[in-house]
Protein backbone atom coordinates (compact mmCIF):
# COMPACT_ATOMS: atom_id res chain seq x y z
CA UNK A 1 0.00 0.00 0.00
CA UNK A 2 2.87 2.05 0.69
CA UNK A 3 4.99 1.61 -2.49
CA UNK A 4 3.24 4.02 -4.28
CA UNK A 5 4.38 6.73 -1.70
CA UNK A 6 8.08 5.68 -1.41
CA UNK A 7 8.46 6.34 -4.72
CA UNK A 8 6.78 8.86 -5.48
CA UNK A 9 8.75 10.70 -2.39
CA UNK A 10 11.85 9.90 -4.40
CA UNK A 11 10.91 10.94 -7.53
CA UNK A 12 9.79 14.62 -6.21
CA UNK A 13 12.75 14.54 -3.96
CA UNK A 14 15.40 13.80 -7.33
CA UNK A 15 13.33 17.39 -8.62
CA UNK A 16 11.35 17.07 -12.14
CA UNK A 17 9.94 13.98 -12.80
CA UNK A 18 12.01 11.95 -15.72
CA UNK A 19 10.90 10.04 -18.20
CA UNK A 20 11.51 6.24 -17.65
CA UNK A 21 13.33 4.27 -20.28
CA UNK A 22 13.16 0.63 -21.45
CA UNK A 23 10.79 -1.71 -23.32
CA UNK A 24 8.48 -1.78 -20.02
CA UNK A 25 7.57 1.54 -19.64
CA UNK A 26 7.46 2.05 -23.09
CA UNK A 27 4.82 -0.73 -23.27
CA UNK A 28 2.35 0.39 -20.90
CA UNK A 29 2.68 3.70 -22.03
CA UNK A 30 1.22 2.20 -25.43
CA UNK A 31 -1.56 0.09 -24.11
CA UNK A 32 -2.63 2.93 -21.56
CA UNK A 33 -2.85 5.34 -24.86
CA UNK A 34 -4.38 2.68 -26.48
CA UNK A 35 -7.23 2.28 -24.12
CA UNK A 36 -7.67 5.59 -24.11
CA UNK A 37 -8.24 5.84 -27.86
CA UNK A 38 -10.50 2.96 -28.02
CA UNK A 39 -12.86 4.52 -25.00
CA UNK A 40 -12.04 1.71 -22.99
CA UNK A 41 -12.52 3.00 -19.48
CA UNK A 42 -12.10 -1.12 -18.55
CA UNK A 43 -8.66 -1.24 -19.82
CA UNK A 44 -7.63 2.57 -19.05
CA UNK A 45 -8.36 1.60 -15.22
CA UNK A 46 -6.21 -1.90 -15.43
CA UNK A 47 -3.75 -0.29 -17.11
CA UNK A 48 -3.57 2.65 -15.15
CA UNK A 49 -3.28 0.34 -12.21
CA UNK A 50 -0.41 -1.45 -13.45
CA UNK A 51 1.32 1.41 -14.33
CA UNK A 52 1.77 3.06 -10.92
CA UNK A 53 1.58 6.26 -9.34
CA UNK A 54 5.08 6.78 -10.44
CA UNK A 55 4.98 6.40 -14.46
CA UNK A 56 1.36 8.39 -14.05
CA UNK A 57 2.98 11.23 -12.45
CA UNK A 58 5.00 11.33 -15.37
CA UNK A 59 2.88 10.69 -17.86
CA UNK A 60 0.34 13.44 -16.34
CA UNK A 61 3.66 16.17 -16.58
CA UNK A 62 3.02 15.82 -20.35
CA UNK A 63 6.48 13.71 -20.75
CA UNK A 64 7.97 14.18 -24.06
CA UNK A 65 5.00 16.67 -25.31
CA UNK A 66 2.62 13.59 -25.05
CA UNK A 67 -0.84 15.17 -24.86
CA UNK A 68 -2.65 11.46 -25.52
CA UNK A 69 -0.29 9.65 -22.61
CA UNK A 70 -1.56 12.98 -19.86
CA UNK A 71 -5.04 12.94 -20.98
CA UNK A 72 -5.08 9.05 -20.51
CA UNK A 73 -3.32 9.32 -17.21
CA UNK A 74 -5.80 11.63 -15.78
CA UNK A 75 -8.72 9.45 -16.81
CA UNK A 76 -6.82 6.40 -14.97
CA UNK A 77 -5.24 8.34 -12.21
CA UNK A 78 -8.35 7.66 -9.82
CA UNK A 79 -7.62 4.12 -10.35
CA UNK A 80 -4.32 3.90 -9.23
CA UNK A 81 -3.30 2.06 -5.95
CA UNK A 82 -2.00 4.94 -3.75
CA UNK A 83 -3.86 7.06 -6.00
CA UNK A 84 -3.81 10.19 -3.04
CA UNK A 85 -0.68 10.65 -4.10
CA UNK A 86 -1.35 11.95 -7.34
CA UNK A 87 -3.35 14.61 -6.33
CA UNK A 88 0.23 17.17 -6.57
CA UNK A 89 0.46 15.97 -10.36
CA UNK A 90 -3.49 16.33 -11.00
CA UNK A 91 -3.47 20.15 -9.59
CA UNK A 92 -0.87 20.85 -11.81
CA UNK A 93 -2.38 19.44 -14.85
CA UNK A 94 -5.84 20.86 -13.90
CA UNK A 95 -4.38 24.67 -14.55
CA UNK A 96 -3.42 23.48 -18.00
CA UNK A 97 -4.22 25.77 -20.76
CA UNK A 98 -5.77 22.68 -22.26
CA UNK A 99 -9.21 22.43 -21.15
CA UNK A 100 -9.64 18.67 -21.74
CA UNK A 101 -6.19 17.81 -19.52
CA UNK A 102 -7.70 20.55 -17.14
CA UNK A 103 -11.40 19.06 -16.71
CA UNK A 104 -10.07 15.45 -16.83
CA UNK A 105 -7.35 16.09 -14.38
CA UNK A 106 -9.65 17.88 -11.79
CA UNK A 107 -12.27 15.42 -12.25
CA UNK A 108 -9.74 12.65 -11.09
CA UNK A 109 -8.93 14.87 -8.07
CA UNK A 110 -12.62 14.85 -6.85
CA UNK A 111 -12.78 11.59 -6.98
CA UNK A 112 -9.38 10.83 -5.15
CA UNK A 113 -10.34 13.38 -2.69
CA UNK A 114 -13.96 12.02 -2.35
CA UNK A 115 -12.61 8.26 -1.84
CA UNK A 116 -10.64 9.42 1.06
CA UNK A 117 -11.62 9.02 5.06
CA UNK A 118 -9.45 9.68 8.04
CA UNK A 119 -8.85 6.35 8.22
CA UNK A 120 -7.43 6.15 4.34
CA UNK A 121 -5.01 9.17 5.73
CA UNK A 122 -3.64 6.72 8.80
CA UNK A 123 -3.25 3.83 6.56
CA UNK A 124 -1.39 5.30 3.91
CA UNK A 125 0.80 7.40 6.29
CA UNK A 126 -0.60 10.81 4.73
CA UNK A 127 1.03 13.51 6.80
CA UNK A 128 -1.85 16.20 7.90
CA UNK A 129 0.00 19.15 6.76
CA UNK A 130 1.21 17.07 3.37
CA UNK A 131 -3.30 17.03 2.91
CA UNK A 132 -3.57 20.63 3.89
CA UNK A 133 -1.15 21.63 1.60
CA UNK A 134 -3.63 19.93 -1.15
CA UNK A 135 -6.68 21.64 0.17
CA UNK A 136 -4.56 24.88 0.04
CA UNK A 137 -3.30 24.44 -3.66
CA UNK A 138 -7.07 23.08 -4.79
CA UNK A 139 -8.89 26.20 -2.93
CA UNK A 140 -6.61 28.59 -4.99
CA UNK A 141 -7.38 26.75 -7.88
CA UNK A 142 -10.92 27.25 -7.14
CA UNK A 143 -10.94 30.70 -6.33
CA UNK A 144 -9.53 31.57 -10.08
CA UNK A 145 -12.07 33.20 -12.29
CA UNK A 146 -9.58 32.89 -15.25
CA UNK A 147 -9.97 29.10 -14.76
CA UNK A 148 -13.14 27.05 -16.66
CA UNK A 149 -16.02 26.97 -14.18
CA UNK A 150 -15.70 23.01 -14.66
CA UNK A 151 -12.48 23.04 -13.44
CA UNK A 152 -13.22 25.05 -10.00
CA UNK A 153 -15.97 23.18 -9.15
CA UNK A 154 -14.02 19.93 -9.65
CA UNK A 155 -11.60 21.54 -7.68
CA UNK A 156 -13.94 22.68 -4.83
CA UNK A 157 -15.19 19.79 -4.50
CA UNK A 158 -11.93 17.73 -3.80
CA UNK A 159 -11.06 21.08 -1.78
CA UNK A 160 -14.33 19.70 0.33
CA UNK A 161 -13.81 16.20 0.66
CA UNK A 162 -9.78 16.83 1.97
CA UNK A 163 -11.00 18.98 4.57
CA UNK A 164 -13.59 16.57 6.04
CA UNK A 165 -11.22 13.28 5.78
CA UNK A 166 -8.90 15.16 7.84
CA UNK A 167 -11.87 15.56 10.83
CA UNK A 168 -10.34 16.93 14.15
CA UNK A 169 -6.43 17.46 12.49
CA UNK A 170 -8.77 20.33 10.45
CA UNK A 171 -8.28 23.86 12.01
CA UNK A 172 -10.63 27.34 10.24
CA UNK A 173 -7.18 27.89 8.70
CA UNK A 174 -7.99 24.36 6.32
CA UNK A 175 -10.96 25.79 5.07
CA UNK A 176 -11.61 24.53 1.55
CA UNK A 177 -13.34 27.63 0.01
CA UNK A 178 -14.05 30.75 1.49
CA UNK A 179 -17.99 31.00 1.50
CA UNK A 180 -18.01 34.99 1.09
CA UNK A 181 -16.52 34.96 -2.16
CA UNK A 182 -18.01 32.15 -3.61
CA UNK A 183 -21.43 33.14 -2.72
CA UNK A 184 -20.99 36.30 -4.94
CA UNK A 185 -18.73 34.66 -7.53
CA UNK A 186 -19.78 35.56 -10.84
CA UNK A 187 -20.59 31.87 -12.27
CA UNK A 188 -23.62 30.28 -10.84
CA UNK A 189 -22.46 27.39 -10.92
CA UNK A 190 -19.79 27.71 -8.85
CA UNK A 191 -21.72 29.67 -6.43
CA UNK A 192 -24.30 26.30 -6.40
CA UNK A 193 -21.47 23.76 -5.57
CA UNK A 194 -20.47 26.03 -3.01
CA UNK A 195 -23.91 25.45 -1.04
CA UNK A 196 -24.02 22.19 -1.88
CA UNK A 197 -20.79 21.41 -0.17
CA UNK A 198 -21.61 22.87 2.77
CA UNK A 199 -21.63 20.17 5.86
CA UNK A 200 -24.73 20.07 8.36
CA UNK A 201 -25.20 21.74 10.90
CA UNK A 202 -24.15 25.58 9.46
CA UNK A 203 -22.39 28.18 11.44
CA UNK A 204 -24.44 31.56 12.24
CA UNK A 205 -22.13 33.10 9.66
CA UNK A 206 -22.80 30.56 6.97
CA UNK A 207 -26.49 30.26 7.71
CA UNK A 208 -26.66 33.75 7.19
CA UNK A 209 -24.85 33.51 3.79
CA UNK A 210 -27.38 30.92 2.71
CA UNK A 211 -30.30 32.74 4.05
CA UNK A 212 -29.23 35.97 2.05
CA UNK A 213 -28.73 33.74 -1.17
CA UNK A 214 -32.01 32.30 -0.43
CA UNK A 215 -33.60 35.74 -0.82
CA UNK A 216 -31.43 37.64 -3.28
CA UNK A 217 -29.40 35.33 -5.87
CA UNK A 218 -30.46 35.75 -9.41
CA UNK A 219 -30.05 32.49 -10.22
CA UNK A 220 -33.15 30.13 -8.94
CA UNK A 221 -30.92 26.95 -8.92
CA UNK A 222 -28.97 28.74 -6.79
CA UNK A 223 -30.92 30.16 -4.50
CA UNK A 224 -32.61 26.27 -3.87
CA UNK A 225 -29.45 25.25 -3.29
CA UNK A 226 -28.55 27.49 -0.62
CA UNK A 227 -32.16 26.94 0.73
CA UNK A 228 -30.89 23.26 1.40
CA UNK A 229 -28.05 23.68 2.85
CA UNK A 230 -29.69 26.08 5.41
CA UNK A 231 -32.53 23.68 5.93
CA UNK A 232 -30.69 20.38 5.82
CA UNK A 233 -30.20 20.49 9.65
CA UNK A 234 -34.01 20.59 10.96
CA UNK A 235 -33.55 16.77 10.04
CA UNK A 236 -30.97 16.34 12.08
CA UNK A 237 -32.85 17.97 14.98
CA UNK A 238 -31.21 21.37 14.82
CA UNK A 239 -33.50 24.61 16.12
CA UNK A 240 -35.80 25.61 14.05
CA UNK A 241 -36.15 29.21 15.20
CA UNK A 242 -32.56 30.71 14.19
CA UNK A 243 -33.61 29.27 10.49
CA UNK A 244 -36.71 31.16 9.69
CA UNK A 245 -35.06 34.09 11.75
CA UNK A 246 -32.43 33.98 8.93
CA UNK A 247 -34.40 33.61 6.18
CA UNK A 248 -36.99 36.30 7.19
CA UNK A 249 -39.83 37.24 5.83
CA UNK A 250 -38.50 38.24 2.34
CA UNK A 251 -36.71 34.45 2.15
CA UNK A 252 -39.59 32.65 3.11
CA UNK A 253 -41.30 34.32 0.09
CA UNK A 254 -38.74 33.42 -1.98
CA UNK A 255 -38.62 29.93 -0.79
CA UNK A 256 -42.21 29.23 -1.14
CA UNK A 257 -41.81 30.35 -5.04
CA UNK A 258 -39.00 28.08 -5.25
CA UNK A 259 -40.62 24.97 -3.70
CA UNK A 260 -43.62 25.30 -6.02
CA UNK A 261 -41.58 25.65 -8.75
CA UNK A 262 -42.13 22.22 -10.84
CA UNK A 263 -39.07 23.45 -13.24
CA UNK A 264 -36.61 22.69 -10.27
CA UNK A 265 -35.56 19.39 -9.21
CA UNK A 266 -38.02 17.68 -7.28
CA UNK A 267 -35.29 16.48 -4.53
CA UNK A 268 -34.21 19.75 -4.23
CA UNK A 269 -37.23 20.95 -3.83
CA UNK A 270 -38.14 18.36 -1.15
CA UNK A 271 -34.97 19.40 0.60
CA UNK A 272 -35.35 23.01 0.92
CA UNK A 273 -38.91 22.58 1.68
CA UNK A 274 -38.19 21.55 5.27
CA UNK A 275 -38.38 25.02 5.97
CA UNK A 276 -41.67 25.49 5.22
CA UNK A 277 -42.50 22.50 6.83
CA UNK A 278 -41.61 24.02 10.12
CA UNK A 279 -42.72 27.50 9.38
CA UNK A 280 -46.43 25.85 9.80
CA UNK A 281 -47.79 29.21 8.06
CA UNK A 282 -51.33 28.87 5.33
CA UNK A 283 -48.82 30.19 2.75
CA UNK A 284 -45.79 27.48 3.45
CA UNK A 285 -48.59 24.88 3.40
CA UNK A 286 -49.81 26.02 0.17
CA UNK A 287 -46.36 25.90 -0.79
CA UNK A 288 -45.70 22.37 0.47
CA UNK A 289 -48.97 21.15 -1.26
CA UNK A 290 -47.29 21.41 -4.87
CA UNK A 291 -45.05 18.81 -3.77
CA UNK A 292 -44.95 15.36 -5.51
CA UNK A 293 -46.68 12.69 -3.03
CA UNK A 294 -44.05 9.94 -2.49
CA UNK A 295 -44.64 7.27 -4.53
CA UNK A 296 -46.50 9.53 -7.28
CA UNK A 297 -45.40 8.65 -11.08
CA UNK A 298 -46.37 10.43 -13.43
């Protein structure tokens, strides 16, 4: 389990990754490409296993100008025993000017990040500061308009699943996104992943956040979104009262429009509609009764 690491270590610790030489290498360079170009996602994960975190790592750095060999390595990278340790390589790849390497490489990162628990951190002798440097380097990726909005979501969302596999080691100072600044971030969709990331039960300052995108973001996809995460905790037996203090009078308006809105997902609908649940007002009821009944197909 640990190979994967040693060598890795070594590799970084020799300076830029070189390029391996020998039949071997040479030969699973081919038959990862070759999966790739055949839309094989069977044979890109084998291969990509086989091959290592190593010969990824350099495959991902775009060794010798091969564009096929880095796009196939970020589609296998998730697959790769040890795979947490390519998450240095994917960042770098993900602020490629190429937008394919750039989506496919932050793609892989979520899905390291998201397969990751303390207990994956122990095992594989992940050093807490090694992962906060990670959630550091992914929340800067993130936070750059200049990037695609693909690639900072991907980002933000591996940003996300870091900080919660390191649990108690986490300090404010490991914060994957700053909540301010995405809330307002030009692209909506960004600003959505942002609220949908957000972990149960929400601070007064981040409730407030939600409640205020609740009320006043443009974007209705959004703005249900944000109604979720604040009202994802009355399940969980959090008060009711500093909710609907939050969300006032102008979100609850809002948030009745949005739950009756048969446009918007009906989960999300169902989720945000706690609120109104617990409001008890004629209006939230009238509201709650556009609902699908469970079990209702249409």
């Amino acid at each position: 389990m640990r190979g994967g690491a040693v060598l890795l270590a070594a590799t970084l610790a020799a300076g830029a990754p070189r390029a391996d030489t020998g039949t071997e290498s040479s030969v699973e360079a081919d038959l990862l490409k070759g999966a790739f170009l055949a839309g094989s996602s069977d044979e890109v994960e084998r291969t990509a296993r086989n091959a290592g975190v190593r010969r990824l790592t350099i495959a991902l750095a775009g060794a010798a100008g091969d564009r096929v060999l880095a796009l196939a390595a970020a589609d296998g990278a998730p697959f790769a025993e040890d795979a947490v340790w390519l998450l240095p390589a994917l960042v770098t790849a993900a602020r490629a000017p190429d937008r394919p390497l750039a989506v496919r490489a932050a793609r892989a990162a979520a899905r390291i990040a998201g397969a990751l628990d303390s207990s994956e951190l122990v095992t594989n002798d992940i050093p807490p500061d090694w992962t906060r440097a990670r959630i550091h380097e992914l929340r800067a990726l993130a936070a750059d308009s200049a990037r695609w909005v693909d690639v900072r979501v991907s980002a933000l969302e591996a940003a996300a699943h870091l900080r919660r596999a390191l649990e108690a080691e986490a300090g404010p100072a490991d914060a994957p996104y700053d909540l301010p600044a995405a809330a307002v971030d030009p692209d909506p969709e960004l600003r959505r992943a942002a609220f949908e990331l957000l972990g149960s039960p929400l601070t007064p300052a981040e409730l407030a956040i939600a409640a205020n995108a609740v009320a006043a973001d443009p974007d209705r996809v959004v703005a249900i979104a944000a109604a979720q995460a604040a009202c994802d905790g009355l399940r969980f037996g959090d008060p009711a009262r500093p909710v609907l203090a939050a969300l006032g009078a102008r979100g609850l308006l809002r948030l009745r429009a949005l739950v009756a809105d048969k446009t918007l997902s009906p989960g999300a609908r169902l989720g945000a509609a706690r609120c109104l649940a617990v409001d008890g007002s004629s209006a939230s009821k009238k509201a709650l009764a556009t609902l699908p009944r469970r079990g209702h197909h249409r």
